[in-house]
C-alpha atoms as a PDB file:
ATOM      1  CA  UNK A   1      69.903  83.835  89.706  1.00  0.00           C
ATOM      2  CA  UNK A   2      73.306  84.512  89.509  1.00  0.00           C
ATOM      3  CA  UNK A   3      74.727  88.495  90.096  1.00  0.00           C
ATOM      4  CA  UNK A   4      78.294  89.830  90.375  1.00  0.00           C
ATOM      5  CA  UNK A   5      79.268  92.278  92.682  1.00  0.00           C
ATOM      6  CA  UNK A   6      82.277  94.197  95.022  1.00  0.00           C
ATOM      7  CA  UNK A   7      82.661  93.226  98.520  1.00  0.00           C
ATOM      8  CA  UNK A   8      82.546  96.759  99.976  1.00  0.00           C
ATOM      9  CA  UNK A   9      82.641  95.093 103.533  1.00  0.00           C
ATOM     10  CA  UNK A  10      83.033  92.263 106.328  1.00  0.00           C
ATOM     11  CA  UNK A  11      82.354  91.397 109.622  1.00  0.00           C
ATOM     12  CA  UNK A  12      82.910  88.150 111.064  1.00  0.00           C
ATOM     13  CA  UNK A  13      82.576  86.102 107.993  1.00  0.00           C
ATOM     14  CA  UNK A  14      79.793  88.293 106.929  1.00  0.00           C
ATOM     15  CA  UNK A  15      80.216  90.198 103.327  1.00  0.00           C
ATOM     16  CA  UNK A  16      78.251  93.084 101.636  1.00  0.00           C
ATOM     17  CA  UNK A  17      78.447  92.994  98.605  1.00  0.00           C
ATOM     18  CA  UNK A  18      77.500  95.786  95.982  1.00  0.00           C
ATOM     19  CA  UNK A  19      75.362  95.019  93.014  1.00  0.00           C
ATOM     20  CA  UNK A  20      73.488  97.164  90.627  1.00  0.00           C
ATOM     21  CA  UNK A  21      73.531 100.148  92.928  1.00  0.00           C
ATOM     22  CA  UNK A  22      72.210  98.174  96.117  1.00  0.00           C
ATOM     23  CA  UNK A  23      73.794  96.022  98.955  1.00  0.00           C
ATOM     24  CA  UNK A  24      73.423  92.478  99.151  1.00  0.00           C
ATOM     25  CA  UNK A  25      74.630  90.844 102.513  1.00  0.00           C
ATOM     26  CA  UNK A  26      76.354  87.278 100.938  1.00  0.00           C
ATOM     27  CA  UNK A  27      78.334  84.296 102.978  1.00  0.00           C
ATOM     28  CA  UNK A  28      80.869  82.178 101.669  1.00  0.00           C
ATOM     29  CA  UNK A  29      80.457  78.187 101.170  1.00  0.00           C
ATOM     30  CA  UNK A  30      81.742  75.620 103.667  1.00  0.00           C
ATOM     31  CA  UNK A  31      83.983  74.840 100.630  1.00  0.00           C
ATOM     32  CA  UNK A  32      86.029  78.188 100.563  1.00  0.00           C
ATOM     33  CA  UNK A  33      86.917  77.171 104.196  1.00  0.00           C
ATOM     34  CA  UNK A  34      87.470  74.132 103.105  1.00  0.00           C
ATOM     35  CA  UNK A  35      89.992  75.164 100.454  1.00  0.00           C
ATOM     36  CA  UNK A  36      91.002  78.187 103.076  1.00  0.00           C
ATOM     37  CA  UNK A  37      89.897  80.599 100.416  1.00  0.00           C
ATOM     38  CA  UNK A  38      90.050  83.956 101.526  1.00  0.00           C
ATOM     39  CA  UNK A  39      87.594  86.824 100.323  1.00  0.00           C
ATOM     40  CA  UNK A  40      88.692  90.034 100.805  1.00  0.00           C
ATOM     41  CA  UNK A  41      87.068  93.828 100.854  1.00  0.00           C
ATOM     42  CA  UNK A  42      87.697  94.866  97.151  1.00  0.00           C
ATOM     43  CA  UNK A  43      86.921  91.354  95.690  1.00  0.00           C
ATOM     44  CA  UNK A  44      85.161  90.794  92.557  1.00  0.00           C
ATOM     45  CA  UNK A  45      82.679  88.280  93.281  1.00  0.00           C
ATOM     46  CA  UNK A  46      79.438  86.188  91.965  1.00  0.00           C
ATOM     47  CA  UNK A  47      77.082  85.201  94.133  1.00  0.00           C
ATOM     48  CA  UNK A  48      73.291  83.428  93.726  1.00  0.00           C
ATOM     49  CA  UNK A  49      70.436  84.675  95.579  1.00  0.00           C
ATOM     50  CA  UNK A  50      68.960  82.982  98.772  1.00  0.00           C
ATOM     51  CA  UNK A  51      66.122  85.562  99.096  1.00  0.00           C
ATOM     52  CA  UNK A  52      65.406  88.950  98.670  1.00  0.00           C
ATOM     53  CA  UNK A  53      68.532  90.911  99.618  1.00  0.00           C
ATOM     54  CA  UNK A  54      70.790  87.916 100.948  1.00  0.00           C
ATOM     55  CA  UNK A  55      73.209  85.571  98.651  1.00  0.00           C
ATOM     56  CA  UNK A  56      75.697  83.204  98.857  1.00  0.00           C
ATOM     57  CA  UNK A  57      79.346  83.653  97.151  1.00  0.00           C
ATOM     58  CA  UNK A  58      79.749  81.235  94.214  1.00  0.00           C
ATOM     59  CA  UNK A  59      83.674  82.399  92.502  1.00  0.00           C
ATOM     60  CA  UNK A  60      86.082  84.917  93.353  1.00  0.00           C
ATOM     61  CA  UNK A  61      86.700  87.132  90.175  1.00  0.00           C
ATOM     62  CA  UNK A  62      90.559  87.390  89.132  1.00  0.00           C
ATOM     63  CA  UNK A  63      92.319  89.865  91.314  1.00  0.00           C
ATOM     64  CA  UNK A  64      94.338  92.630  89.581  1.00  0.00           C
ATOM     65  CA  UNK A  65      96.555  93.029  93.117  1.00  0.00           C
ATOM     66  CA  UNK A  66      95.996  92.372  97.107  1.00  0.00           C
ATOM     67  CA  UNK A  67      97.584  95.089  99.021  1.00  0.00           C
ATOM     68  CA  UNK A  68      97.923  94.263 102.980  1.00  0.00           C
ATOM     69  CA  UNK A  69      97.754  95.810 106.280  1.00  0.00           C
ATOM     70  CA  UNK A  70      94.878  96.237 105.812  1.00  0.00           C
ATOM     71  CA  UNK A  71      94.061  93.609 103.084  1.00  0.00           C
ATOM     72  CA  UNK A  72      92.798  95.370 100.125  1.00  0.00           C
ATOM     73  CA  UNK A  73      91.721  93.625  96.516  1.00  0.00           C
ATOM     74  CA  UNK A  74      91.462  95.439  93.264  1.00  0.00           C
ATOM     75  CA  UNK A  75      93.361  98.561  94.292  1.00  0.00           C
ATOM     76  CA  UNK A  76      93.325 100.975  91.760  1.00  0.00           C
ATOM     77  CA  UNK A  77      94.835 104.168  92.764  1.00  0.00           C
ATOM     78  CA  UNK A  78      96.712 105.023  95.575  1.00  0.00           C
ATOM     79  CA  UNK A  79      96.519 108.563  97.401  1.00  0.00           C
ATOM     80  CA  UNK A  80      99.955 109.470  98.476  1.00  0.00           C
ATOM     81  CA  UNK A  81      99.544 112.384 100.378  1.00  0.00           C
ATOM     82  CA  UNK A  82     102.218 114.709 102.219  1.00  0.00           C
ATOM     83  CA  UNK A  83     102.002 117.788 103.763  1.00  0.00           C
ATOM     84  CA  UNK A  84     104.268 120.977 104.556  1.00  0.00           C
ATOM     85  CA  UNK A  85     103.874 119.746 108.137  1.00  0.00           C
ATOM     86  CA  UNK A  86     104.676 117.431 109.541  1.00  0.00           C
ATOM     87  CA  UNK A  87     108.140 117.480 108.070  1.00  0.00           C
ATOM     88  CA  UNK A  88     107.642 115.217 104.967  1.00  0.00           C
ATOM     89  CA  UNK A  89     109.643 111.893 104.459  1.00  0.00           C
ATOM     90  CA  UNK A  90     110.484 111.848 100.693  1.00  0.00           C
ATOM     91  CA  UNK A  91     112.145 108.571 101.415  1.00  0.00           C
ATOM     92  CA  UNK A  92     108.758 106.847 102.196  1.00  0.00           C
ATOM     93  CA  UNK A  93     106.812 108.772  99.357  1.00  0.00           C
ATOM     94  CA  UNK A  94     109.880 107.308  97.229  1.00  0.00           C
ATOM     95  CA  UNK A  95     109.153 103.208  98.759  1.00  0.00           C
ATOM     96  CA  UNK A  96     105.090 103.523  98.052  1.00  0.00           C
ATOM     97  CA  UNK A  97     105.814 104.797  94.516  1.00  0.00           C
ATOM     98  CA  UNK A  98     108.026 101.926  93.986  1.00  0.00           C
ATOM     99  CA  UNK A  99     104.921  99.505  95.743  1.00  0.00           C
ATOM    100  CA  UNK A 100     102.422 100.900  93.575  1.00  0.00           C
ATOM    101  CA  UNK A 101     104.169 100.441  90.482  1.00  0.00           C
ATOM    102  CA  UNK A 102     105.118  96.906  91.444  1.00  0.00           C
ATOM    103  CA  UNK A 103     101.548  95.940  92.415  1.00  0.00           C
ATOM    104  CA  UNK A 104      99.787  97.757  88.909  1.00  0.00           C
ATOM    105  CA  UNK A 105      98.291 100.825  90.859  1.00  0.00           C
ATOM    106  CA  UNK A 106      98.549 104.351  89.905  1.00  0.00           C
ATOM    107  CA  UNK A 107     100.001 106.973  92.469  1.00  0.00           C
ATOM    108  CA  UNK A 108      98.948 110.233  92.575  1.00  0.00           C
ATOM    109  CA  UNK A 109     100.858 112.731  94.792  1.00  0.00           C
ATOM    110  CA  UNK A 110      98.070 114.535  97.192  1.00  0.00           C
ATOM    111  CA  UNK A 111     100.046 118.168  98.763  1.00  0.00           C
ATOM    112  CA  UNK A 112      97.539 118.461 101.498  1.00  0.00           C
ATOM    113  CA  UNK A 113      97.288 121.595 103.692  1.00  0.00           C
ATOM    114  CA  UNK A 114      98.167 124.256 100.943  1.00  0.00           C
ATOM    115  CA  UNK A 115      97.239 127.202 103.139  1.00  0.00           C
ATOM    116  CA  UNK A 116     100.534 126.257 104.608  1.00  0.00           C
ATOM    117  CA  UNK A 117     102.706 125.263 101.923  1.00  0.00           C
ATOM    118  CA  UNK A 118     104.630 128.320 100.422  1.00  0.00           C
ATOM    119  CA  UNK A 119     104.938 127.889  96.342  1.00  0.00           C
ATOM    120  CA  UNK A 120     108.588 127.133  96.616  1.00  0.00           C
ATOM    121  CA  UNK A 121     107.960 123.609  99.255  1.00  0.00           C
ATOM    122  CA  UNK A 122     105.460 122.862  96.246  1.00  0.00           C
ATOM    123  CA  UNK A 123     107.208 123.728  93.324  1.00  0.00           C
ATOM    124  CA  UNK A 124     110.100 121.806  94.855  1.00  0.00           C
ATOM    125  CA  UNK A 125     108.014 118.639  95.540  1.00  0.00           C
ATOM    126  CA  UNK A 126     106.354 118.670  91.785  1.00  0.00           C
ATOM    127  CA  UNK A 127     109.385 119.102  90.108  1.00  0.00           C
ATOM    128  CA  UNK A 128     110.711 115.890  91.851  1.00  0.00           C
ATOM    129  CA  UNK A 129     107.928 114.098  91.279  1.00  0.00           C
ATOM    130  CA  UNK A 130     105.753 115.326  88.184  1.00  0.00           C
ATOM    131  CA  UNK A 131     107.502 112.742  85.679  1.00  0.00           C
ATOM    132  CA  UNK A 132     106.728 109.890  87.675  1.00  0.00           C
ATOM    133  CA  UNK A 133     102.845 110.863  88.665  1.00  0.00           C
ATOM    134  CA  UNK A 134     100.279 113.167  88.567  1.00  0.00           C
ATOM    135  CA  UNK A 135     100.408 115.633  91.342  1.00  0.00           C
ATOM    136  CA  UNK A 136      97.753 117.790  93.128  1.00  0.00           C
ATOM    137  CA  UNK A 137      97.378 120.421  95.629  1.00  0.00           C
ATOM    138  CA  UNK A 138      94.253 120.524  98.529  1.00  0.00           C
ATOM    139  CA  UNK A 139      93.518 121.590 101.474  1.00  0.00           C
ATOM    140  CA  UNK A 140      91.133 119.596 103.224  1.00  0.00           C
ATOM    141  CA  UNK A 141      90.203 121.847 106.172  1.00  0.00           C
ATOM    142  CA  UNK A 142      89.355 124.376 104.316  1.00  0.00           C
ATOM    143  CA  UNK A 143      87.660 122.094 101.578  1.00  0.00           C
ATOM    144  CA  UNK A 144      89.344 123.402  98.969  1.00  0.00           C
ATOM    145  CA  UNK A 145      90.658 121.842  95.638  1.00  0.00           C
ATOM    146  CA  UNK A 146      89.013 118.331  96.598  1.00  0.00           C
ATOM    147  CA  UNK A 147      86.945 118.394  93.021  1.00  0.00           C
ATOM    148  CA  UNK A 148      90.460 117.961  91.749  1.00  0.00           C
ATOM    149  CA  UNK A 149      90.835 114.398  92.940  1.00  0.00           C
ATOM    150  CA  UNK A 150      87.302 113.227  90.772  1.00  0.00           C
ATOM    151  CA  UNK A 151      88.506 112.103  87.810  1.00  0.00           C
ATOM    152  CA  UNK A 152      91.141 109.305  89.793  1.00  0.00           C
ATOM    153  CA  UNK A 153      87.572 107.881  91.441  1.00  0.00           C
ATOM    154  CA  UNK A 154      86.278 106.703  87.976  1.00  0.00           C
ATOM    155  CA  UNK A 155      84.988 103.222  88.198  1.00  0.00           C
ATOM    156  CA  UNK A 156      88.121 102.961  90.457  1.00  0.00           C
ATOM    157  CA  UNK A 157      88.827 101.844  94.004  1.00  0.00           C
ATOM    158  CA  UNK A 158      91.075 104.211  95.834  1.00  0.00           C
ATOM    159  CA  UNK A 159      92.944 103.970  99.153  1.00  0.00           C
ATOM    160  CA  UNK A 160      95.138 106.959 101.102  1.00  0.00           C
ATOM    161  CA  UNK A 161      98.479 106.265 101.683  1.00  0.00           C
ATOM    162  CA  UNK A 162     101.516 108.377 103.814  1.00  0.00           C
ATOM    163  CA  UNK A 163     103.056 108.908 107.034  1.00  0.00           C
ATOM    164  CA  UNK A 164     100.993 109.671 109.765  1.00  0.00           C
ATOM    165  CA  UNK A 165      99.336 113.667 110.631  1.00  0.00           C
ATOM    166  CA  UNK A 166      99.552 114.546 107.457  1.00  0.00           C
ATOM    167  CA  UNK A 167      96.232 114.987 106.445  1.00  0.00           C
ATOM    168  CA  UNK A 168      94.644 111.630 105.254  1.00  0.00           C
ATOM    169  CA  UNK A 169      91.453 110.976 107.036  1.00  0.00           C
ATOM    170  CA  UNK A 170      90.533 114.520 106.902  1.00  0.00           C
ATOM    171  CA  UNK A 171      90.583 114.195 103.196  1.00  0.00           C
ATOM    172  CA  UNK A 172      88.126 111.117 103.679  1.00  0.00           C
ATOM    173  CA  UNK A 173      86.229 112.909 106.310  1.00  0.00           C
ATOM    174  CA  UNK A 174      85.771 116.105 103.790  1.00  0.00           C
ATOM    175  CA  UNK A 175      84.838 113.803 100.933  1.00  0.00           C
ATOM    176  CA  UNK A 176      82.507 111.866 102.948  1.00  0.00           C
ATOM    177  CA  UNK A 177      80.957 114.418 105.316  1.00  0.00           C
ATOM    178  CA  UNK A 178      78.909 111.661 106.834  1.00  0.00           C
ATOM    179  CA  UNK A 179      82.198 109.482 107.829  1.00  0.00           C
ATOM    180  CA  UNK A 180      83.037 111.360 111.013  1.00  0.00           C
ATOM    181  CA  UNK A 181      86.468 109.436 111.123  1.00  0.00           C
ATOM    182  CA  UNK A 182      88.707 110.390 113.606  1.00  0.00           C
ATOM    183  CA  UNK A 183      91.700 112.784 113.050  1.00  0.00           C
ATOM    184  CA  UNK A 184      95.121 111.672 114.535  1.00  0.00           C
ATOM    185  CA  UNK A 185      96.471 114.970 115.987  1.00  0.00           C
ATOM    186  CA  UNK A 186     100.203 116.133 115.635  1.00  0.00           C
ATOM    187  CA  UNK A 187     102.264 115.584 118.160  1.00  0.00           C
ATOM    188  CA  UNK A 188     103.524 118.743 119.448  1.00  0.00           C
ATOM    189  CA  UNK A 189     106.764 117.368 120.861  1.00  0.00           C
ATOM    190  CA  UNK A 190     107.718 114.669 117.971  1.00  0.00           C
ATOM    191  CA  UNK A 191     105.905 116.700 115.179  1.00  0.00           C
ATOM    192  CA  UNK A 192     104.733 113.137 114.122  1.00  0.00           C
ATOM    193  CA  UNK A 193     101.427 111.892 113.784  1.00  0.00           C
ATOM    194  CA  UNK A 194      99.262 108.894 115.408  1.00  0.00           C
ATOM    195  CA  UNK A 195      97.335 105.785 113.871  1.00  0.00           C
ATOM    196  CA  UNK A 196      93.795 106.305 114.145  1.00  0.00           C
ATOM    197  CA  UNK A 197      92.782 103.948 111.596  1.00  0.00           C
ATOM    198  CA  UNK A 198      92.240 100.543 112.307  1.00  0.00           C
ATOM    199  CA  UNK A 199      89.326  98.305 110.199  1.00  0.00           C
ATOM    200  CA  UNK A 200      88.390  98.394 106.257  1.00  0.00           C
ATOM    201  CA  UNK A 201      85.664  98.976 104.553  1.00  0.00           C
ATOM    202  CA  UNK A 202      84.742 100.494 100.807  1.00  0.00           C
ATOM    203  CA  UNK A 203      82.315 103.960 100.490  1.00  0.00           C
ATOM    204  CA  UNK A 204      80.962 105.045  97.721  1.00  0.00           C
ATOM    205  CA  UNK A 205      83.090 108.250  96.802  1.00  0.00           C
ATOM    206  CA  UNK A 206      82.045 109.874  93.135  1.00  0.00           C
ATOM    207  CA  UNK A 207      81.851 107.392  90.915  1.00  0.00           C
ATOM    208  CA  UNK A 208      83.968 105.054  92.146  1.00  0.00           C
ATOM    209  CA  UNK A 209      85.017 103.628  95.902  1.00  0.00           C
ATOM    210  CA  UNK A 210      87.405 104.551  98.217  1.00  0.00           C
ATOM    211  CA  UNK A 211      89.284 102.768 101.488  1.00  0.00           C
ATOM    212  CA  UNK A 212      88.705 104.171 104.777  1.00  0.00           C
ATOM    213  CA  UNK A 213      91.959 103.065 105.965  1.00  0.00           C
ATOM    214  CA  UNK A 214      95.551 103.453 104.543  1.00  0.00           C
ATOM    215  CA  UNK A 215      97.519 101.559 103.054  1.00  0.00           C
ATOM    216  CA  UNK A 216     100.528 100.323 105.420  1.00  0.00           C
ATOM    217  CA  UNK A 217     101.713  97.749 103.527  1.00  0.00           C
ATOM    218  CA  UNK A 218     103.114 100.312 101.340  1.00  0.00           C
ATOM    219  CA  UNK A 219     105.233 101.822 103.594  1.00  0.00           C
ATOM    220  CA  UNK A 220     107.657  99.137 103.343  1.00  0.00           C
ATOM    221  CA  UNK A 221     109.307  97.735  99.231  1.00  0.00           C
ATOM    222  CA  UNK A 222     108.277  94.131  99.032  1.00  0.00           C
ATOM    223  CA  UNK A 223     109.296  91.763  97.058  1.00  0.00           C
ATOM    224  CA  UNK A 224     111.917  93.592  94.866  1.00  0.00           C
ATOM    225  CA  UNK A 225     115.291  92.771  94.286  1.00  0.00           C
ATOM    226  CA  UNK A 226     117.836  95.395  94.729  1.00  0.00           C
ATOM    227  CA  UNK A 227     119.178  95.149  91.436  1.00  0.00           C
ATOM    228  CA  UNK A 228     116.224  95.657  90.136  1.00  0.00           C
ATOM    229  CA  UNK A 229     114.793  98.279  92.188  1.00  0.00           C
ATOM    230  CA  UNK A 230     115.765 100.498  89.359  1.00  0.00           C
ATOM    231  CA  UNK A 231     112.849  99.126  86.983  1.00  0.00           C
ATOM    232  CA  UNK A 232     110.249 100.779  89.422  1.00  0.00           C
ATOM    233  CA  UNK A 233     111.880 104.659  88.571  1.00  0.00           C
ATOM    234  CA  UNK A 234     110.579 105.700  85.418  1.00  0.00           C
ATOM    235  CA  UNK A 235     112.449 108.810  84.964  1.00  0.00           C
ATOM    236  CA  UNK A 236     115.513 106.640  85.632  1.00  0.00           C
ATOM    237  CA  UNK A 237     114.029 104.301  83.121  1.00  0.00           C
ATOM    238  CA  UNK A 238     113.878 107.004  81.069  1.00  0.00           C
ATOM    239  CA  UNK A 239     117.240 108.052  81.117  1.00  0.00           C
ATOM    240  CA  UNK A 240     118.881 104.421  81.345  1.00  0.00           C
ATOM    241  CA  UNK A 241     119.037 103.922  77.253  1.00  0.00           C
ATOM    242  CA  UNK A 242     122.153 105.863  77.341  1.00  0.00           C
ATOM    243  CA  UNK A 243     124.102 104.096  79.997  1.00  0.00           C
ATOM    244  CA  UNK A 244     126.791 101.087  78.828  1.00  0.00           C
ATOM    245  CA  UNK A 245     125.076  98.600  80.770  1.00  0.00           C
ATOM    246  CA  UNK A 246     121.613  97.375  79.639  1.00  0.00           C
ATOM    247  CA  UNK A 247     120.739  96.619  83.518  1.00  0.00           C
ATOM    248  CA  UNK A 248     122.891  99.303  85.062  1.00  0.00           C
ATOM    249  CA  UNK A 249     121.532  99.732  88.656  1.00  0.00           C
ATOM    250  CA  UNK A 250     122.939 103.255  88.496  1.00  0.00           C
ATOM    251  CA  UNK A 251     125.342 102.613  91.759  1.00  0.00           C
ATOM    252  CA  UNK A 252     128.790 101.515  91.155  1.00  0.00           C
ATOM    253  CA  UNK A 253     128.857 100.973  86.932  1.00  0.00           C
ATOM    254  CA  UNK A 254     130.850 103.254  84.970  1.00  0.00           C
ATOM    255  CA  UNK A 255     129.287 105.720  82.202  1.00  0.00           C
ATOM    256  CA  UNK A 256     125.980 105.775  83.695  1.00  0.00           C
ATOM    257  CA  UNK A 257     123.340 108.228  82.290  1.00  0.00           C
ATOM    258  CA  UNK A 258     121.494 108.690  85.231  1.00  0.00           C
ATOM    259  CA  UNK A 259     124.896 109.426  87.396  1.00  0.00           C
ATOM    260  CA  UNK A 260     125.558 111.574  85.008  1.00  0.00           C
ATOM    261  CA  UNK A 261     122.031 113.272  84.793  1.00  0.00           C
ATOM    262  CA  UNK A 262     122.612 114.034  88.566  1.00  0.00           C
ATOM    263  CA  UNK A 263     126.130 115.745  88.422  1.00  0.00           C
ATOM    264  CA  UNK A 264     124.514 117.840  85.536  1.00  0.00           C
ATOM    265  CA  UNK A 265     121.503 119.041  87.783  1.00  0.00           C
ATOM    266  CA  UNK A 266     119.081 117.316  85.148  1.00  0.00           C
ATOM    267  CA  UNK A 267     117.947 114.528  87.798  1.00  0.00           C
ATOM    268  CA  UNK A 268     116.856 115.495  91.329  1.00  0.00           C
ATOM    269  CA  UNK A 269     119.976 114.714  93.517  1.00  0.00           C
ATOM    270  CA  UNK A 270     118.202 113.849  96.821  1.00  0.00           C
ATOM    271  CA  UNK A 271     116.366 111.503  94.980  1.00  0.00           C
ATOM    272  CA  UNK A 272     119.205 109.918  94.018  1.00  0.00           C
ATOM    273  CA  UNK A 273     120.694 110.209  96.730  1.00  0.00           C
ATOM    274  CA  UNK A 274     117.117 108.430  98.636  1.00  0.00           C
ATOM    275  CA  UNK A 275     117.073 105.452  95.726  1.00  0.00           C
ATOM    276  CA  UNK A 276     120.736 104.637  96.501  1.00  0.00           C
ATOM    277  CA  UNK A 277     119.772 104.636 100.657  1.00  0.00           C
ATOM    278  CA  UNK A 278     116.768 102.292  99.456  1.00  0.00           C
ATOM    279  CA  UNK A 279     118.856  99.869  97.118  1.00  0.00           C
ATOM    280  CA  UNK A 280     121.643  99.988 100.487  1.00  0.00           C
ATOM    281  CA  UNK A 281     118.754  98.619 102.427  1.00  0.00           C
ATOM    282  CA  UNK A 282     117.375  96.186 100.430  1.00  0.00           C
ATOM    283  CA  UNK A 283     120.928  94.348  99.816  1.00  0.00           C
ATOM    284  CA  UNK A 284     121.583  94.373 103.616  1.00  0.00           C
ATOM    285  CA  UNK A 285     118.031  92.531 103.937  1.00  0.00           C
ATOM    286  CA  UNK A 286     118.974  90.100 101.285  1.00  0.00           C
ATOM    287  CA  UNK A 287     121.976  89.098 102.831  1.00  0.00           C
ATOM    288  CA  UNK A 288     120.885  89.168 105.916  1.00  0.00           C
ATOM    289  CA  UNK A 289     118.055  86.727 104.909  1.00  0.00           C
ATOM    290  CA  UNK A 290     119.915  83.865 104.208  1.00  0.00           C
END
């Protein structure tokens, strides 16, 4: 009998797999190591049965993306979540954005800690941001707004995202009551965070799944080209028909819509001004790579 299932976990070679509302604890042929085949939490899987509630893996299903550190299949949505404090780094919320759209996942923008956000830090952050995604407001430790972030669980997998102390597992924690992760604490003297995350594993979450780690492979653009770093901003995208170059990179070219949309005060200028620091970097890297 063959079934097909989500690997919601694995532990030393081990997988359980998810099937029909009940867990299934598979192994992988001698031929995937064979072939070093890799199955990863989030996979899409078949598997036959061995006995009553153990299988083996037959085929890995087609993988819509595999996000890394930690190694995530089948992500689709991404929590990006910031807070009042600490300080947030609009330059990182900028590179996951860019990540997500590059790897076909939907970001959400998560303001987390609203009892101490004042309505002009959010209006300020949704009018930067509300063209490109969807944007919420919680507050986790006072469980409030969570019922909000349902409709993004839908038959979806979902993983947290952000710079450290910001709120993330405490969102888990207050979705999953029963999770008891634990909480990196803000440092008083650096007003950063800590890593308190460290293995993966899927929980059911409404009706769909989400990652008890983050995603920190998203902190970081991969594989984009600088020149075409501008393909992953739709409201530049948006504005771009009316510049003279068809692939104007919105820098250096002459008659550009989007430079022009920024002098005007109809395109966030710190934005900008974060996209240009962001192309900057990823040219340096290029040359430097060869």
């Amino acid at each position: 009998m063959i079934k097909q299932g989500l690997v919601t976990k694995e532990v030393g070679g081990v997988f359980t797999v998810m099937s029909d509302n009940a867990n299934y604890v598979c192994f992988a042929p001698k031929k995937f190591r064979y072939n070093h085949t890799e199955i990863y939490v989030g996979d899409k899987v078949t598997f036959s049965m061995l006995s009553k509630n153990k299988g083996l893996i037959e085929q890995i299903l087609p993988r819509r993306n595999l996000i890394t550190r930690p190694q995530i299949a089948n992500v689709d949505v991404v929590f990006v979540v910031i807070a009042p404090l600490p300080q947030p780094d609009l330059g990182l919320v900028d590179k996951i954005l860019v990540n997500c759209f590059k790897n076909d996942v939907t970001p959400v923008l998560v303001i987390n800690k609203t009892d101490l956000a004042s309505d002009g830090f959010v209006q300020q952050i949704c009018s930067c941001y509300s063209k490109v995604c969807d944007c919420v407001q919680v507050s986790a430790i006072n469980n409030d707004g969570l019922e909000v972030l349902r409709p993004y669980f839908l038959n979806n997998v979902v993983c947290f995202a952000g710079q450290s102390a910001v709120g993330k597992t405490s969102i888990l924690n207050a979705l999953i009551p029963n999770l008891n992760k634990q909480t990196g604490e803000l440092s008083q003297k650096t007003q950063r965070g800590t890593h308190t995350t460290r293995h993966s594993q899927l929980y059911c979450c409404f009706d769909g799944y989400v990652v008890d780690t983050t995603g920190f492979s998203l902190l970081e653009i991969v594989d984009v080209h600088s020149k075409q770093l501008m393909l992953y901003y739709d409201d530049m995208v948006q504005l771009s028909r009316d510049c003279r170059y068809n692939m104007c990179t919105h820098t250096a070219e002459p008659d550009c819509a989007v430079k022009r949309a920024v002098e005007e005060g109809a395109f966030d200028k710190e934005r900008y001004q974060r996209y240009c620091t962001i192309v900057a970097e990823l040219a340096t890297a290029e040359r430097n790579k060869y």
